[in-house]
Protein backbone atom coordinates (compact mmCIF):
# COMPACT_ATOMS: atom_id res chain seq x y z
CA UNK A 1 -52.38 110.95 -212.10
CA UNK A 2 -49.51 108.56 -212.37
CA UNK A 3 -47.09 110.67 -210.24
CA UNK A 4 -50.15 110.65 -207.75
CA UNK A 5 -49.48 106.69 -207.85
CA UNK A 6 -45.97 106.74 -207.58
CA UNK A 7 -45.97 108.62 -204.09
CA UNK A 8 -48.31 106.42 -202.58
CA UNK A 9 -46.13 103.18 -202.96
CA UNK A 10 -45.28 103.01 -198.94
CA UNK A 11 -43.54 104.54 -196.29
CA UNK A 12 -39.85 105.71 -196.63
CA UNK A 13 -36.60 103.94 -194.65
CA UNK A 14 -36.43 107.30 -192.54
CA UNK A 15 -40.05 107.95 -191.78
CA UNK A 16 -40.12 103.91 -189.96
CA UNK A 17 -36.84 105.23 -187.96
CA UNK A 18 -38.28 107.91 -186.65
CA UNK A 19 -41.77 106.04 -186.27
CA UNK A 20 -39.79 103.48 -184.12
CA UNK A 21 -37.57 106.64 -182.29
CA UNK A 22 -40.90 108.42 -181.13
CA UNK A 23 -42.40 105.03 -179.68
CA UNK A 24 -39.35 103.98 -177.72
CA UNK A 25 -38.91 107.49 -176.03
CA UNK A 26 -42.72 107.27 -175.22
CA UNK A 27 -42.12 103.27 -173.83
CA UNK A 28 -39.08 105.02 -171.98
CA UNK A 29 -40.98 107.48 -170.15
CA UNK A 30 -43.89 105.24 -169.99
CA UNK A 31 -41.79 102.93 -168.13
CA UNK A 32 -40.29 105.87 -165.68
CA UNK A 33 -43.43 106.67 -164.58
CA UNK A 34 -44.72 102.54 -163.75
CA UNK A 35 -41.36 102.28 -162.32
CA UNK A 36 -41.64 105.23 -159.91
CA UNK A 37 -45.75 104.82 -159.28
CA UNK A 38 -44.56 101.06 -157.91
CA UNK A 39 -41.70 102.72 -155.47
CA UNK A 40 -44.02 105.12 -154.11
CA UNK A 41 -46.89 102.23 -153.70
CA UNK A 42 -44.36 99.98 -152.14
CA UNK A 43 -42.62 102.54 -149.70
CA UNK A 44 -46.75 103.66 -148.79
CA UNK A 45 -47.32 99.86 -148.18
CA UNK A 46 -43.91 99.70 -145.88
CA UNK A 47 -44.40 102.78 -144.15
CA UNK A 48 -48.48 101.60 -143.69
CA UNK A 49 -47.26 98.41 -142.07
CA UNK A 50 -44.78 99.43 -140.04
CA UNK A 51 -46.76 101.77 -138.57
CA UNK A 52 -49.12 99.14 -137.65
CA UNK A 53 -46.65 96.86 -136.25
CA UNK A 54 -44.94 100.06 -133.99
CA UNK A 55 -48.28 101.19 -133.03
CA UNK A 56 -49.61 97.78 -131.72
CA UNK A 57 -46.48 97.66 -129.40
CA UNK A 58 -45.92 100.55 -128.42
CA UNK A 59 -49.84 100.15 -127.16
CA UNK A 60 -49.20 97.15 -125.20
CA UNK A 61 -45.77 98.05 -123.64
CA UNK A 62 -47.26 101.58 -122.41
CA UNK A 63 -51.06 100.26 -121.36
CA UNK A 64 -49.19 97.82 -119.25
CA UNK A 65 -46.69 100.68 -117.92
CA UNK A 66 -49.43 103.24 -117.36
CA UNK A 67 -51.12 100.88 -114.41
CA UNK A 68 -47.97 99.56 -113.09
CA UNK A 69 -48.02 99.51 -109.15
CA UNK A 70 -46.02 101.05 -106.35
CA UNK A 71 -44.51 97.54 -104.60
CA UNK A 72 -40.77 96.82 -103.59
CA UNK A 73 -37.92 98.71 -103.66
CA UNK A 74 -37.50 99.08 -107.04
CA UNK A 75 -41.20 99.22 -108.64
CA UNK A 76 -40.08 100.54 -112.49
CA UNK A 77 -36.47 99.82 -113.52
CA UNK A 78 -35.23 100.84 -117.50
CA UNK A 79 -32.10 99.99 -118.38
CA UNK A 80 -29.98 96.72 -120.32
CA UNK A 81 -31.59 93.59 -119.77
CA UNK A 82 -29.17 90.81 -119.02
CA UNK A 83 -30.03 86.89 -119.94
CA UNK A 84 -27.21 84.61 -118.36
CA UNK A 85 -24.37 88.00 -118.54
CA UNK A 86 -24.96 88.24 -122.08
CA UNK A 87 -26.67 91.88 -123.31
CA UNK A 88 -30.35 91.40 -125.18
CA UNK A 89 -30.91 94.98 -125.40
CA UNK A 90 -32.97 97.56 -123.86
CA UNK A 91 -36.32 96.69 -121.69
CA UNK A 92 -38.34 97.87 -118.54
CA UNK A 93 -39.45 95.63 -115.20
CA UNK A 94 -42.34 96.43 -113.37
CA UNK A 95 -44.66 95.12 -111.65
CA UNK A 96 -48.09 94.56 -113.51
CA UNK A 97 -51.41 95.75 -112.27
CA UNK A 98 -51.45 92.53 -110.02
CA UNK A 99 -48.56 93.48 -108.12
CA UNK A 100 -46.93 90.76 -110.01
CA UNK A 101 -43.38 91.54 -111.26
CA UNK A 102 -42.54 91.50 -115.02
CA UNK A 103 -40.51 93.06 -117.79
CA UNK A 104 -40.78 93.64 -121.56
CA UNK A 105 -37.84 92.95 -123.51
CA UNK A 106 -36.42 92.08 -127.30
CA UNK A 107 -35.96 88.20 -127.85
CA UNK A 108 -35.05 87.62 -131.41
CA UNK A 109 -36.44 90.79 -132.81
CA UNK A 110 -39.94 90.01 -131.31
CA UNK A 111 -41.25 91.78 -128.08
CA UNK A 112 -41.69 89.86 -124.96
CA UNK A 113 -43.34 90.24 -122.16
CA UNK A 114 -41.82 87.86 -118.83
CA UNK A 115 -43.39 87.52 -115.34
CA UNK A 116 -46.70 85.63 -114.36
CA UNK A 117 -48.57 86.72 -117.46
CA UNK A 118 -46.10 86.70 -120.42
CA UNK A 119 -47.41 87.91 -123.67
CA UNK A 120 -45.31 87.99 -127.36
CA UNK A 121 -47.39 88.76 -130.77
CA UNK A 122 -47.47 86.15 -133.14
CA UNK A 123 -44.32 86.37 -135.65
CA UNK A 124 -46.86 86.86 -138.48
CA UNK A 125 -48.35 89.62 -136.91
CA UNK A 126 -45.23 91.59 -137.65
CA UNK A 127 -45.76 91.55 -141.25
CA UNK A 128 -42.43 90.88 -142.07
CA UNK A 129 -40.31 93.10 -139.61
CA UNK A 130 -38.18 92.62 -136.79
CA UNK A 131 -37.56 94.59 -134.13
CA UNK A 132 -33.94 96.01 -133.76
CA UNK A 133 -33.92 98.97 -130.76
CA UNK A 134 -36.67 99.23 -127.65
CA UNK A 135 -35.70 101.28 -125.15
CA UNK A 136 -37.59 102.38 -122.28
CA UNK A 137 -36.18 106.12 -120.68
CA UNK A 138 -37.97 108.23 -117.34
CA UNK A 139 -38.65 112.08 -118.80
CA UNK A 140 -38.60 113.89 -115.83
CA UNK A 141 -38.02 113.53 -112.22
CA UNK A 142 -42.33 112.33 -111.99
CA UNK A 143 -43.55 109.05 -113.50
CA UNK A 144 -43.48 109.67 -117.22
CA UNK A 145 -41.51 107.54 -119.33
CA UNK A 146 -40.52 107.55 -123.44
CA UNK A 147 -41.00 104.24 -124.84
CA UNK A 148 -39.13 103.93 -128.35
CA UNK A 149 -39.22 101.35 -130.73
CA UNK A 150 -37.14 100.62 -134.04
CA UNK A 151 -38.29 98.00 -136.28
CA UNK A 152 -37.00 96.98 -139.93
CA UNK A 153 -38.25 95.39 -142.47
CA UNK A 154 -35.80 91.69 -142.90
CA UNK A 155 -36.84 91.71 -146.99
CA UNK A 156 -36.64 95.29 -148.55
CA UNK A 157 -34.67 96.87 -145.39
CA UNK A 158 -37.19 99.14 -145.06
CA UNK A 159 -37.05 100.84 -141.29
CA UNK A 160 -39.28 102.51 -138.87
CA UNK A 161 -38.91 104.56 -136.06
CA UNK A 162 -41.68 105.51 -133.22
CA UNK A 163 -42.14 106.38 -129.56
CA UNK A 164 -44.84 107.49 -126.99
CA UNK A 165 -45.01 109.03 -123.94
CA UNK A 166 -46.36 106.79 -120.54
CA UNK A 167 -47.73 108.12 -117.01
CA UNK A 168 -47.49 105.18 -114.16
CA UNK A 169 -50.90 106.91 -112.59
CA UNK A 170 -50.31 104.46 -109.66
CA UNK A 171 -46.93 106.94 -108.57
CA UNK A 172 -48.32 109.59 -106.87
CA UNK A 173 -46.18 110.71 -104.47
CA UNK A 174 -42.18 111.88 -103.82
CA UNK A 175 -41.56 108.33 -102.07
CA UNK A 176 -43.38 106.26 -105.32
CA UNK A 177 -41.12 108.17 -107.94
CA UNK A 178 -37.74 107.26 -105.79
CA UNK A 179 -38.93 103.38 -106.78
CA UNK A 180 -38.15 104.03 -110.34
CA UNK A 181 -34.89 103.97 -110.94
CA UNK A 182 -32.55 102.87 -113.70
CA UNK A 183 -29.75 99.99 -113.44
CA UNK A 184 -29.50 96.01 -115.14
CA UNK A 185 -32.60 94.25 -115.46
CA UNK A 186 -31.53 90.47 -114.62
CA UNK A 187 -33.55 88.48 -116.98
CA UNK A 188 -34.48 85.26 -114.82
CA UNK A 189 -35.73 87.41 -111.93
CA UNK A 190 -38.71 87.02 -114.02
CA UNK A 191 -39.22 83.48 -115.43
């Protein structure tokens, strides 16, 4: 009976080493796996609102495009847009289902539309990204054009690419598709 006692007086030097061993490689792995579950989440979150942000754009720029009209010499021109000779990036004048002229273009990472009827989303509607590429470019030889849009994200980096395709179902014939060309679009033709 007393040797019973005299093994029951506590726990050993090695067996609290290895006690504290087995719970720091379970924290460790614990922690691996929070740490990776709160990349993915984040990166789903990202990827979730840029989407939004790309997709709400790239709505407006091609529901405007798709009922453009047939009017001047020049009805749809893609290309550089020029403000006072300096470069802002790619854009796309047109004239709007009025017959009014106007263009979309990239003004401090937030899409604009100029003419009679200008339009920009609110800057908190982009949740946080900018854009940094729009380009407008004709397919074919017809009336269908690729819009493409890059945005990033100005606090994790995070960036997002998109485009969609655009018939102008106004251009019906040989003489309308000769109207849309490609060249400079000169910025204060339209303000």
């Amino acid at each position: 009976m007393e040797r019973l006692r005299d093994n029951q007086k506590g726990m050993t030097l090695a067996e609290i080493i290895v006690t504290f061993a087995l719970m720091g490689i379970f924290l460790a792995a614990v922690t691996g796996v929070i740490t990776s579950s709160i990349r993915v989440q984040s990166e789903m979150t990202g990827t979730m609102y840029a989407q939004s942000v790309g997709e709400i754009l790239l709505d407006k720029v091609t529901g405007e495009l798709s009922f453009a009209q047939v009017a001047g010499e020049e009805a749809v021109k893609t290309g550089i847009v020029l403000k006072d000779g300096e470069v802002l990036g790619g854009g796309v004048a047109f004239f709007d289902r009025d017959g009014v002229p106007s263009a979309f273009l990239v003004q401090d990472g937030i899409l604009c539309m100029q003419g009679q009827h200008p339009w920009q989303m609110e800057e908190g509607a982009y949740m946080g990204y900018r854009i940094t590429s729009f380009q407008v470019e004709r397919l074919n030889d017809e009336n269908i054009f690729d819009v493409k849009i890059s945005i990033k994200n100005l606090k994790n980096g995070f960036e997002y690419s998109a485009s969609k395709a655009v018939k102008c179902y106004n251009f019906r014939t040989l003489q309308d598709y000769e109207k849309i060309v490609e060249g400079e679009i000169v910025l204060s033709d339209f303000t």
